[in-house]
C-alpha atoms as a PDB file:
ATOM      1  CA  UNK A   1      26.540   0.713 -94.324  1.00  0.00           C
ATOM      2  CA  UNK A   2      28.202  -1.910 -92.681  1.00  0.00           C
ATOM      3  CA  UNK A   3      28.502   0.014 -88.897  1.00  0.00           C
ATOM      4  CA  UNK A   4      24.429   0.490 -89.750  1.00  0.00           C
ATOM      5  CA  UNK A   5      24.174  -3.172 -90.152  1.00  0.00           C
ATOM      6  CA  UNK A   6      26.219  -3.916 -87.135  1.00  0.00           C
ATOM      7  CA  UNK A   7      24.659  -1.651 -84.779  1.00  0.00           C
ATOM      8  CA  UNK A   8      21.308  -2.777 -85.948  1.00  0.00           C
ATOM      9  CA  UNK A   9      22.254  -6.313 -85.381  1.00  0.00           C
ATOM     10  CA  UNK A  10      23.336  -5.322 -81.764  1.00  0.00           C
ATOM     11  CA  UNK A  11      20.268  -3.807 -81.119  1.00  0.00           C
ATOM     12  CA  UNK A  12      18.564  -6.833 -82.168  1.00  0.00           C
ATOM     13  CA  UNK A  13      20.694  -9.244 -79.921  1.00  0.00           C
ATOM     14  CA  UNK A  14      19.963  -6.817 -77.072  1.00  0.00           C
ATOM     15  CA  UNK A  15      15.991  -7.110 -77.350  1.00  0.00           C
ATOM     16  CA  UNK A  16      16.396 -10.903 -77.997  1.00  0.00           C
ATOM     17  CA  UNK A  17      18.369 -10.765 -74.964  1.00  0.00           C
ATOM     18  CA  UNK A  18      15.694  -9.446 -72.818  1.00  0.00           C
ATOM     19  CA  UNK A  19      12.345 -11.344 -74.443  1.00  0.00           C
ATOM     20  CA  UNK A  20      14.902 -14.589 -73.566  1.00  0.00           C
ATOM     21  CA  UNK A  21      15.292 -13.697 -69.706  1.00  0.00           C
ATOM     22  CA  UNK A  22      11.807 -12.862 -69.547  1.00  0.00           C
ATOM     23  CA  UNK A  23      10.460 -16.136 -70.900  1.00  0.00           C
ATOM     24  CA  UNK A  24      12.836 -18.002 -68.659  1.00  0.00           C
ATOM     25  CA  UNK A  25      11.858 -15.947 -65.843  1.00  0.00           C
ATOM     26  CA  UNK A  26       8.286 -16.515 -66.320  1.00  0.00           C
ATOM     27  CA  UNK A  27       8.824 -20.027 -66.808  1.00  0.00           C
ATOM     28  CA  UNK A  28      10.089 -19.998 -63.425  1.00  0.00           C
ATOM     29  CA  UNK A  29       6.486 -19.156 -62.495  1.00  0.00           C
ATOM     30  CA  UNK A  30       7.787 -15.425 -61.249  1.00  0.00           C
ATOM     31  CA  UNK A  31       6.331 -12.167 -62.031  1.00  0.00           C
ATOM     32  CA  UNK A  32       8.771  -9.505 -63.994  1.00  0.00           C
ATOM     33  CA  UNK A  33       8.086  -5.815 -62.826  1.00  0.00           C
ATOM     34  CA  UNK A  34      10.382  -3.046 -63.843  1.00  0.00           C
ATOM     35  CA  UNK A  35      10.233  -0.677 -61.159  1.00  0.00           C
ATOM     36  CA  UNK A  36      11.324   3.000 -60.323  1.00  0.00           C
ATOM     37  CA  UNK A  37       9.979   3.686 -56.902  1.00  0.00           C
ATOM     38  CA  UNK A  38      13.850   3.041 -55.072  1.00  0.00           C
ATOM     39  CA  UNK A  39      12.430   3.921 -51.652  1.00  0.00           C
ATOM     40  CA  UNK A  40      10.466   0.303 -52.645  1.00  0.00           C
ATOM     41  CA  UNK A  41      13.524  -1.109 -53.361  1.00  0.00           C
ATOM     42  CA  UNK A  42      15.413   0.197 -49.923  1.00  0.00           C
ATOM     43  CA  UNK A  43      12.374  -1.250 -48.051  1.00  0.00           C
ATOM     44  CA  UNK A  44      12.511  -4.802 -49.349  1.00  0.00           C
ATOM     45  CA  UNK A  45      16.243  -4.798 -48.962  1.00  0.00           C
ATOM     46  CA  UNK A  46      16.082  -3.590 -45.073  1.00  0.00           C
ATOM     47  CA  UNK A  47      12.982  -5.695 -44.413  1.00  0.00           C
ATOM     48  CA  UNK A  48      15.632  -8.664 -45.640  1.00  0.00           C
ATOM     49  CA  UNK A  49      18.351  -7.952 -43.871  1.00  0.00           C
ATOM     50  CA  UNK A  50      20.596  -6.744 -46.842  1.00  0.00           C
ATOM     51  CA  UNK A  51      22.925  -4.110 -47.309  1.00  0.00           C
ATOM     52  CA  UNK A  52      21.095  -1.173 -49.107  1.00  0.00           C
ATOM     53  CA  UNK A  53      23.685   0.610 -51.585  1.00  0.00           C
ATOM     54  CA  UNK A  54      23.638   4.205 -51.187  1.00  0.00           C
ATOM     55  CA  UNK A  55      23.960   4.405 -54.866  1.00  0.00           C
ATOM     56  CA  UNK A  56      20.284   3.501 -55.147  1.00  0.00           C
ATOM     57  CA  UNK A  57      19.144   4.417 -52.257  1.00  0.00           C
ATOM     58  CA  UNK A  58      17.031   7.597 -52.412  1.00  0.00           C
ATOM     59  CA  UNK A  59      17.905   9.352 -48.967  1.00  0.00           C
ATOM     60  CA  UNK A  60      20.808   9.576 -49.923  1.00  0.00           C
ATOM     61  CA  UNK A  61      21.157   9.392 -54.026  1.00  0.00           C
ATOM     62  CA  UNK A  62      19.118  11.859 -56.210  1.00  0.00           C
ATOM     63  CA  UNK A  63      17.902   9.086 -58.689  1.00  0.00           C
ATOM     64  CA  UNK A  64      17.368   9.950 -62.539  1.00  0.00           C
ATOM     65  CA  UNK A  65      15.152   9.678 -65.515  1.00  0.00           C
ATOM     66  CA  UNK A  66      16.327   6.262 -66.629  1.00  0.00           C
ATOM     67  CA  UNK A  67      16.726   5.046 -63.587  1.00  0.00           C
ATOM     68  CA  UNK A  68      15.367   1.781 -62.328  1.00  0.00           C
ATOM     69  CA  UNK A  69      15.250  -1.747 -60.699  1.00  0.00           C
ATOM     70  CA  UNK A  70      13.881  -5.437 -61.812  1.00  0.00           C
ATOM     71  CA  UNK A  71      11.552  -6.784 -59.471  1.00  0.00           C
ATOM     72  CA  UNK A  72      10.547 -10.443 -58.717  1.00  0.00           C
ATOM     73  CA  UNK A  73       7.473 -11.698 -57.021  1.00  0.00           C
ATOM     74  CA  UNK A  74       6.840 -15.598 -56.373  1.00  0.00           C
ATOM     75  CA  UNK A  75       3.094 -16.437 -56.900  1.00  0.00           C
ATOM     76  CA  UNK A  76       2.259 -15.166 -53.511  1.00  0.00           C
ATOM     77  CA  UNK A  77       3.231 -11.531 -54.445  1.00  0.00           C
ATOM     78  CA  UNK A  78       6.554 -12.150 -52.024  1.00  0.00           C
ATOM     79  CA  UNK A  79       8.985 -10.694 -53.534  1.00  0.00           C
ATOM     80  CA  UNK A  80      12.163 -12.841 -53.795  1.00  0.00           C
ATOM     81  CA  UNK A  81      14.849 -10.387 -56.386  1.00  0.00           C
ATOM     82  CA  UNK A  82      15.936  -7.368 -57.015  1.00  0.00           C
ATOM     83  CA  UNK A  83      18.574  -5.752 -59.175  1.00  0.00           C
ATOM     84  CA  UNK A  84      18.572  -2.107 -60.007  1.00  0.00           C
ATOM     85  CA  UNK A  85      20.821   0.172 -62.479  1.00  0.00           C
ATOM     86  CA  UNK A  86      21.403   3.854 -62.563  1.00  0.00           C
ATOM     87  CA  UNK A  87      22.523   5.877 -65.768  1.00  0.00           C
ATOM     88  CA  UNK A  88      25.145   8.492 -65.682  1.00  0.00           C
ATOM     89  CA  UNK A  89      26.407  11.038 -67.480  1.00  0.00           C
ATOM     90  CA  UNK A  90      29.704  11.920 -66.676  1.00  0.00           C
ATOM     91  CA  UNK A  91      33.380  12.715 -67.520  1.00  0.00           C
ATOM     92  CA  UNK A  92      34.757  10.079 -66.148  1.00  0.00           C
ATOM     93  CA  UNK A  93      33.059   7.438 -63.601  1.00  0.00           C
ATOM     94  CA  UNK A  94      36.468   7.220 -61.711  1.00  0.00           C
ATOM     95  CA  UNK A  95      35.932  10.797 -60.339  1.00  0.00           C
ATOM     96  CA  UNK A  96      32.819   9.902 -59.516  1.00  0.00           C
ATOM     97  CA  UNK A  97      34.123   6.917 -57.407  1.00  0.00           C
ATOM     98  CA  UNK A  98      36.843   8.965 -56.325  1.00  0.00           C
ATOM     99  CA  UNK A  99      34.883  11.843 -54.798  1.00  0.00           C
ATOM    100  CA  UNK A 100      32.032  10.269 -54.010  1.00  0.00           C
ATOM    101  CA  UNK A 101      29.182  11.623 -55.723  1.00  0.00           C
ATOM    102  CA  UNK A 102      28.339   7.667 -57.101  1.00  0.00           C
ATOM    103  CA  UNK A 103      26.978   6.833 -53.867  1.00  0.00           C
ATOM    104  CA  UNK A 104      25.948  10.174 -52.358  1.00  0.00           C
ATOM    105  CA  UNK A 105      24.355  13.463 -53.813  1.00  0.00           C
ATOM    106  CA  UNK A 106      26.785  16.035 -52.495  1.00  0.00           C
ATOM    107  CA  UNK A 107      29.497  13.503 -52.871  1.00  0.00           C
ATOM    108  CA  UNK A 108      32.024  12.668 -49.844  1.00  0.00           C
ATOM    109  CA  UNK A 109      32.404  16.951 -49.581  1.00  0.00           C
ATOM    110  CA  UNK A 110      28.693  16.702 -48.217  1.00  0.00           C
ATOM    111  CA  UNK A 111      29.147  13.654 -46.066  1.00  0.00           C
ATOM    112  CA  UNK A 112      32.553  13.873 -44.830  1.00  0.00           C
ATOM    113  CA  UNK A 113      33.789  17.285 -45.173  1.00  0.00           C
ATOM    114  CA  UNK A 114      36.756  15.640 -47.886  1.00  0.00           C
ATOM    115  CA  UNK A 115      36.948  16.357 -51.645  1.00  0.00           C
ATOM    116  CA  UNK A 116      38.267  12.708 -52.508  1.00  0.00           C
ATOM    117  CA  UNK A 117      39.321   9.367 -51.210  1.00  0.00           C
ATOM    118  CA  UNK A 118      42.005   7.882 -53.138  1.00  0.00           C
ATOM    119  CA  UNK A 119      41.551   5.154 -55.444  1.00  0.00           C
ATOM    120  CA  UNK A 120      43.633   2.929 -57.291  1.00  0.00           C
ATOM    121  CA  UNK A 121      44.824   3.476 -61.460  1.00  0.00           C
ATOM    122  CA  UNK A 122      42.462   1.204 -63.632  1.00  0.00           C
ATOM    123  CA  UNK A 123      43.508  -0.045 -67.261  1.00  0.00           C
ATOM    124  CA  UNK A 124      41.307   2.296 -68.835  1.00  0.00           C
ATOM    125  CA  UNK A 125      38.104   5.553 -68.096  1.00  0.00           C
ATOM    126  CA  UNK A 126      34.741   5.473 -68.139  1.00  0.00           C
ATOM    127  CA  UNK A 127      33.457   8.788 -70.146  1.00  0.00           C
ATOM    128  CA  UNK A 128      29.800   9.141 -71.060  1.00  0.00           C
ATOM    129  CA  UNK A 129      26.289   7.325 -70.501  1.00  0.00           C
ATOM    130  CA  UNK A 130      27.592   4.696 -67.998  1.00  0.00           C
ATOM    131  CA  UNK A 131      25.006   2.018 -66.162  1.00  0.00           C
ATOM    132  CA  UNK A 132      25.898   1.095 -62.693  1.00  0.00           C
ATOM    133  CA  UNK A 133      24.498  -1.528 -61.398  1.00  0.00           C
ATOM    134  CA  UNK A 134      23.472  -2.878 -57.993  1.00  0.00           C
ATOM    135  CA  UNK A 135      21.492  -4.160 -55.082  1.00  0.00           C
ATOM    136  CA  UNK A 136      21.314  -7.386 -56.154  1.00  0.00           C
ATOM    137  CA  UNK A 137      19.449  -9.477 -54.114  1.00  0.00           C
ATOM    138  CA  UNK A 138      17.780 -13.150 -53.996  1.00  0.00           C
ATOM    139  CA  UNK A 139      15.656 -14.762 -51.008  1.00  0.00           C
ATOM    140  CA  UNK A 140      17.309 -17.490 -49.661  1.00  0.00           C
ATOM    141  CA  UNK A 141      14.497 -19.610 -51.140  1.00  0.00           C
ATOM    142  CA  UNK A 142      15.560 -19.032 -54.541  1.00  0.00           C
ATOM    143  CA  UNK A 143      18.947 -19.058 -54.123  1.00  0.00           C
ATOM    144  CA  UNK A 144      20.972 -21.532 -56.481  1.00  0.00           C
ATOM    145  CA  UNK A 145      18.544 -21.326 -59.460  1.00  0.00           C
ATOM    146  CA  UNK A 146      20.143 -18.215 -61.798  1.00  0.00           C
ATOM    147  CA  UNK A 147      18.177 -15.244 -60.524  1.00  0.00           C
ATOM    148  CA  UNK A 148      21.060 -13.235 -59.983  1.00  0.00           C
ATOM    149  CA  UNK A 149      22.307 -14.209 -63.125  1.00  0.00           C
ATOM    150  CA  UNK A 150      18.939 -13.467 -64.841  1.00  0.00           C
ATOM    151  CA  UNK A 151      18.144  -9.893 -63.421  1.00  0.00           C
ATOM    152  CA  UNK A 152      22.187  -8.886 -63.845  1.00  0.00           C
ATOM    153  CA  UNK A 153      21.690  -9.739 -67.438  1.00  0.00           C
ATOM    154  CA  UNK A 154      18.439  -8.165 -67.803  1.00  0.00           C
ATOM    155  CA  UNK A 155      19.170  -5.405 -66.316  1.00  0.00           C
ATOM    156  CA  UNK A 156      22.482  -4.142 -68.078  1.00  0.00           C
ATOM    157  CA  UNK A 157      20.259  -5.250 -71.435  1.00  0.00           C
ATOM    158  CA  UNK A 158      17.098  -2.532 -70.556  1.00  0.00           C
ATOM    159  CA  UNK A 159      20.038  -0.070 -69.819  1.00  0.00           C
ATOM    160  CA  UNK A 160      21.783  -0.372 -73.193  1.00  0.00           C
ATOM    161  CA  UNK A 161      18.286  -0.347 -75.066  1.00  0.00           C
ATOM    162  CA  UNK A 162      16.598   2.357 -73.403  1.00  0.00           C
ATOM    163  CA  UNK A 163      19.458   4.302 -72.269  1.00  0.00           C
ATOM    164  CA  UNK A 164      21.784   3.993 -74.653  1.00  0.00           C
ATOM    165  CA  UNK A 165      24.531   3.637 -72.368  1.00  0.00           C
ATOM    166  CA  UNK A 166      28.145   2.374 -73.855  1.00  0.00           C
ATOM    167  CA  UNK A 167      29.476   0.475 -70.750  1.00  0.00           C
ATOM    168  CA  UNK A 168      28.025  -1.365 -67.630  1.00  0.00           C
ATOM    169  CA  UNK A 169      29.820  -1.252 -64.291  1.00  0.00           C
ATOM    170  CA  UNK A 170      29.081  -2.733 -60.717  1.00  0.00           C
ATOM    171  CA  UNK A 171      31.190  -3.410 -57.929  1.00  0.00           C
ATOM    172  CA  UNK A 172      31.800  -6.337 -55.829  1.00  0.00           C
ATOM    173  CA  UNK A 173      33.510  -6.710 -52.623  1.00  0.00           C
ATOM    174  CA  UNK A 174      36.681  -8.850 -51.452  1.00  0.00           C
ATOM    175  CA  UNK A 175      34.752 -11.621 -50.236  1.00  0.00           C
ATOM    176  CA  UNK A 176      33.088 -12.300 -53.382  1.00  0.00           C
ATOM    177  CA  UNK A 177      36.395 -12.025 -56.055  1.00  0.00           C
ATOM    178  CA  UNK A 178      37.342 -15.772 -55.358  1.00  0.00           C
ATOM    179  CA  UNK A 179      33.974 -16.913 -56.440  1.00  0.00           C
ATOM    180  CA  UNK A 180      32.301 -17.231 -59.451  1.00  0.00           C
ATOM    181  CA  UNK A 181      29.381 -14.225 -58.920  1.00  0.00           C
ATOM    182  CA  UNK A 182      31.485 -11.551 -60.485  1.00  0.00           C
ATOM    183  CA  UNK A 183      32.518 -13.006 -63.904  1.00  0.00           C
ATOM    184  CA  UNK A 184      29.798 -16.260 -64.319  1.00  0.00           C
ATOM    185  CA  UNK A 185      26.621 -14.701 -62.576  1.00  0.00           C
ATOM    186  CA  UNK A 186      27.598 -10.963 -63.367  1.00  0.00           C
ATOM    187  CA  UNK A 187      28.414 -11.925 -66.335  1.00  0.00           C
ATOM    188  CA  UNK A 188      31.525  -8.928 -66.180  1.00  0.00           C
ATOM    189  CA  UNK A 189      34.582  -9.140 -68.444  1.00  0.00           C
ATOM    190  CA  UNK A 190      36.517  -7.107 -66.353  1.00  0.00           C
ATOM    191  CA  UNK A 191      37.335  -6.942 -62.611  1.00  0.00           C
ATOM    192  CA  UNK A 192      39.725  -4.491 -61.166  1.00  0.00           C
ATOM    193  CA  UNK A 193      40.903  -3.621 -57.770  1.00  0.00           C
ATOM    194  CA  UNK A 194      40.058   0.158 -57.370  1.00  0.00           C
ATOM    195  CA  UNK A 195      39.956   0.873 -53.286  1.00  0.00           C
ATOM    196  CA  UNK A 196      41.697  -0.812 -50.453  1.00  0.00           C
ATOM    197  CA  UNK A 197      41.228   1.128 -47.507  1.00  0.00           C
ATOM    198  CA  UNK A 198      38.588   3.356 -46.164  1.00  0.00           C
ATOM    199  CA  UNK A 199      35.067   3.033 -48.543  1.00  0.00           C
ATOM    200  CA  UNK A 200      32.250   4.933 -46.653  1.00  0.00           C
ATOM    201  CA  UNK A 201      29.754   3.343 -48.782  1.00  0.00           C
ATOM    202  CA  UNK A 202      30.118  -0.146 -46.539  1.00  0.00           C
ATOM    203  CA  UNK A 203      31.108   2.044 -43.814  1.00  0.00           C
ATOM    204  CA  UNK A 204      34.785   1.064 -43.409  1.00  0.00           C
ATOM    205  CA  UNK A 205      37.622  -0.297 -44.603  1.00  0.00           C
ATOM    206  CA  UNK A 206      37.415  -2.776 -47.594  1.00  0.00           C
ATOM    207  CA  UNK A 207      38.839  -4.075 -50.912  1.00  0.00           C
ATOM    208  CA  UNK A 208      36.390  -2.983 -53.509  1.00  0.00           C
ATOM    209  CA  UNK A 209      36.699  -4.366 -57.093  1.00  0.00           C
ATOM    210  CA  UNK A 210      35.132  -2.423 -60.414  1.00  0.00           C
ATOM    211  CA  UNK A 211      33.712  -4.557 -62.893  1.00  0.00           C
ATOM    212  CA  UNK A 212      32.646  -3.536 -66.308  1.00  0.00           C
ATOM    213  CA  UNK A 213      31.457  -4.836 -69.516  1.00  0.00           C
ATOM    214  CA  UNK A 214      31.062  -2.638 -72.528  1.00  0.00           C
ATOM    215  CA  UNK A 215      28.464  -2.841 -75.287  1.00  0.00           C
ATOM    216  CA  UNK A 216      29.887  -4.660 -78.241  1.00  0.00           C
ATOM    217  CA  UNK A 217      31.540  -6.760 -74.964  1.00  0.00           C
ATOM    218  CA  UNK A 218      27.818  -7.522 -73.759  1.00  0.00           C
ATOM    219  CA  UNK A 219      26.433  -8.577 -77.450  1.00  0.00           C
ATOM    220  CA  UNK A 220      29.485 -11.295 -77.210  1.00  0.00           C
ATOM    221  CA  UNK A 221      28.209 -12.778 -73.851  1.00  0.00           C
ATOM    222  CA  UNK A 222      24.630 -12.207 -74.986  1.00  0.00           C
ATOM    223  CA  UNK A 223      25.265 -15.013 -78.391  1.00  0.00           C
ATOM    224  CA  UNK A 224      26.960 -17.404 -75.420  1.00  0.00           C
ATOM    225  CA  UNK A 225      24.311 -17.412 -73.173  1.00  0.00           C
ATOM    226  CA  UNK A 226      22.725 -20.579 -74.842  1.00  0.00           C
ATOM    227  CA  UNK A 227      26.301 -22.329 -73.596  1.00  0.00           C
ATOM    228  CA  UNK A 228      26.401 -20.414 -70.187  1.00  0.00           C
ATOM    229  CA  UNK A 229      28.361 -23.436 -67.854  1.00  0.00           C
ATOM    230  CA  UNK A 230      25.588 -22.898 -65.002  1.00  0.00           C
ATOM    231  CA  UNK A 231      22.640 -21.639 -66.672  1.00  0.00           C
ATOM    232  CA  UNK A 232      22.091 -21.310 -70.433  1.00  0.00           C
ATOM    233  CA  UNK A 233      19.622 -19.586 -71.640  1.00  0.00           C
ATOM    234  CA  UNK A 234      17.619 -20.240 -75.286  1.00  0.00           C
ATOM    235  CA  UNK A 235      17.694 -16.982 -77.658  1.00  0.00           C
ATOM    236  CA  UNK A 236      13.973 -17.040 -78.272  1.00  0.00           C
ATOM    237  CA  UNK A 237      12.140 -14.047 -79.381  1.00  0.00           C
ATOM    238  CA  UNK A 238       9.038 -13.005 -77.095  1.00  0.00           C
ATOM    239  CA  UNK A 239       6.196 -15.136 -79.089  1.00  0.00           C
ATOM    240  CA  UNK A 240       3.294 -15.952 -76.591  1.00  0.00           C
ATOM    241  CA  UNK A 241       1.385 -12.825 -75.849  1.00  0.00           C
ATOM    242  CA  UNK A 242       0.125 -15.101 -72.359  1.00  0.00           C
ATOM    243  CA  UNK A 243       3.475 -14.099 -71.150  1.00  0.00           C
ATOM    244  CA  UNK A 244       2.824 -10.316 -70.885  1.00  0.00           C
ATOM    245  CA  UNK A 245       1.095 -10.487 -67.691  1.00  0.00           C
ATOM    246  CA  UNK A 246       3.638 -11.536 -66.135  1.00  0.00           C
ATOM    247  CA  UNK A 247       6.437  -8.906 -66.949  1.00  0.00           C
ATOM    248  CA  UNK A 248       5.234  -4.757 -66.548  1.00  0.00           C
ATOM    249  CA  UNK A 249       7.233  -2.475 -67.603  1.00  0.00           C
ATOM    250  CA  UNK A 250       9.946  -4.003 -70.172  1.00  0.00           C
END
């Protein structure tokens, strides 16, 4: 009775979760779509000038059933933020990093002609419904006001619910893991070296860090986010129905 009463109350802190971010969004004055057209998504992130992720990039990624990506349009219809997330089923997500088949369909066998690229021991594995997320993008006009923090958050939130996933992962690169993006606008508990050396998916060498946060993990950071040190966030549930034009697809 009591795991009942604690999963329910994770499931509720997960939907308060995402009517918060999308009354905060809206307040913003942005519209909230929840997209799964990802040859949209690799078009606004060319047309921007921003690295497109093979991961969710559909030339070169088969994408899935509960795959997707948040969308953000200013009041013009431009769009100014993206963040998708992919669901996987899978042994372990390490081999997946390991031979490739996160980024590519076919893996790096397909691509390269190898059956792995090595990668470095992590504290712990990554068995079943995993989220990966990714493609995380903000115009340069609405930079500095939480979006990345908002859609990350959001994101990882629609994956648990609708998914049912048990652990969220994403990766950042060396330039970022001095900063605060990973841990503060992530919102990740964990960040782990796992390559240093050759990473096709950026097309050469780089230091590429793991992050993850689990589920019980994400219902922790989900009762701080009122006392979030850049941009708290009210627990509210969804209670203005005017709202609901302004968010498809949640």
């Amino acid at each position: 009775m009591q795991y009942q009463n604690d999963a329910n109350e994770d499931r509720g802190l997960i939907q308060l979760c995402i009517d918060s971010l999308t009354q905060r969004i809206a307040e913003l004055g942005l519209t909230l779509v929840i997209e799964r057209d990802f040859h949209k998504l690799n078009a606004i992130l060319t047309s921007n000038d921003t690295f497109a992720n093979p991961t969710f990039d559909p030339t070169k990624s088969r994408m899935g059933p509960h795959d997707f990506f948040v969308h953000l349009l200013d009041e013009t219809g431009r769009s100014v933020g993206t963040s998708a997330e992919r669901v996987f089923d899978t042994e372990d997500l390490l081999d997946m990093i390991a031979d490739g088949t996160l980024f590519y369909e076919g893996g790096y066998r397909k691509l390269l002609g190898i059956d792995r690229l090595p990668i470095l021991p992590l504290s712990r594995r990554f068995p079943g419904r995993v989220s990966h997320s990714g493609s995380t993008w903000t115009h340069p006009d609405w930079r500095r006001r939480g979006l990345a923090m908002y859609m990350a958050y959001l994101s990882r939130a629609l994956s648990f619910r609708n998914a049912g996933c048990n652990v969220n992962t994403g990766f950042v690169r060396q330039y970022l893991i001095g900063s605060s993006v990973p841990r503060e606008s992530y919102g990740y508990l964990h960040v782990e070296l796992v390559v240093d050396g050759e990473f096709p998916p950026v097309g050469g060498r780089e230091k590429a860090y793991l992050c993850w946060v689990d589920r019980a993990e994400f219902v922790d950071t989900v009762r701080a986010l009122p006392h979030h040190p850049k941009n708290p966030v009210p627990l509210r549930p969804l209670a203005e129905p005017g709202l609901a034009h302004t968010a498809t697809g949640i």
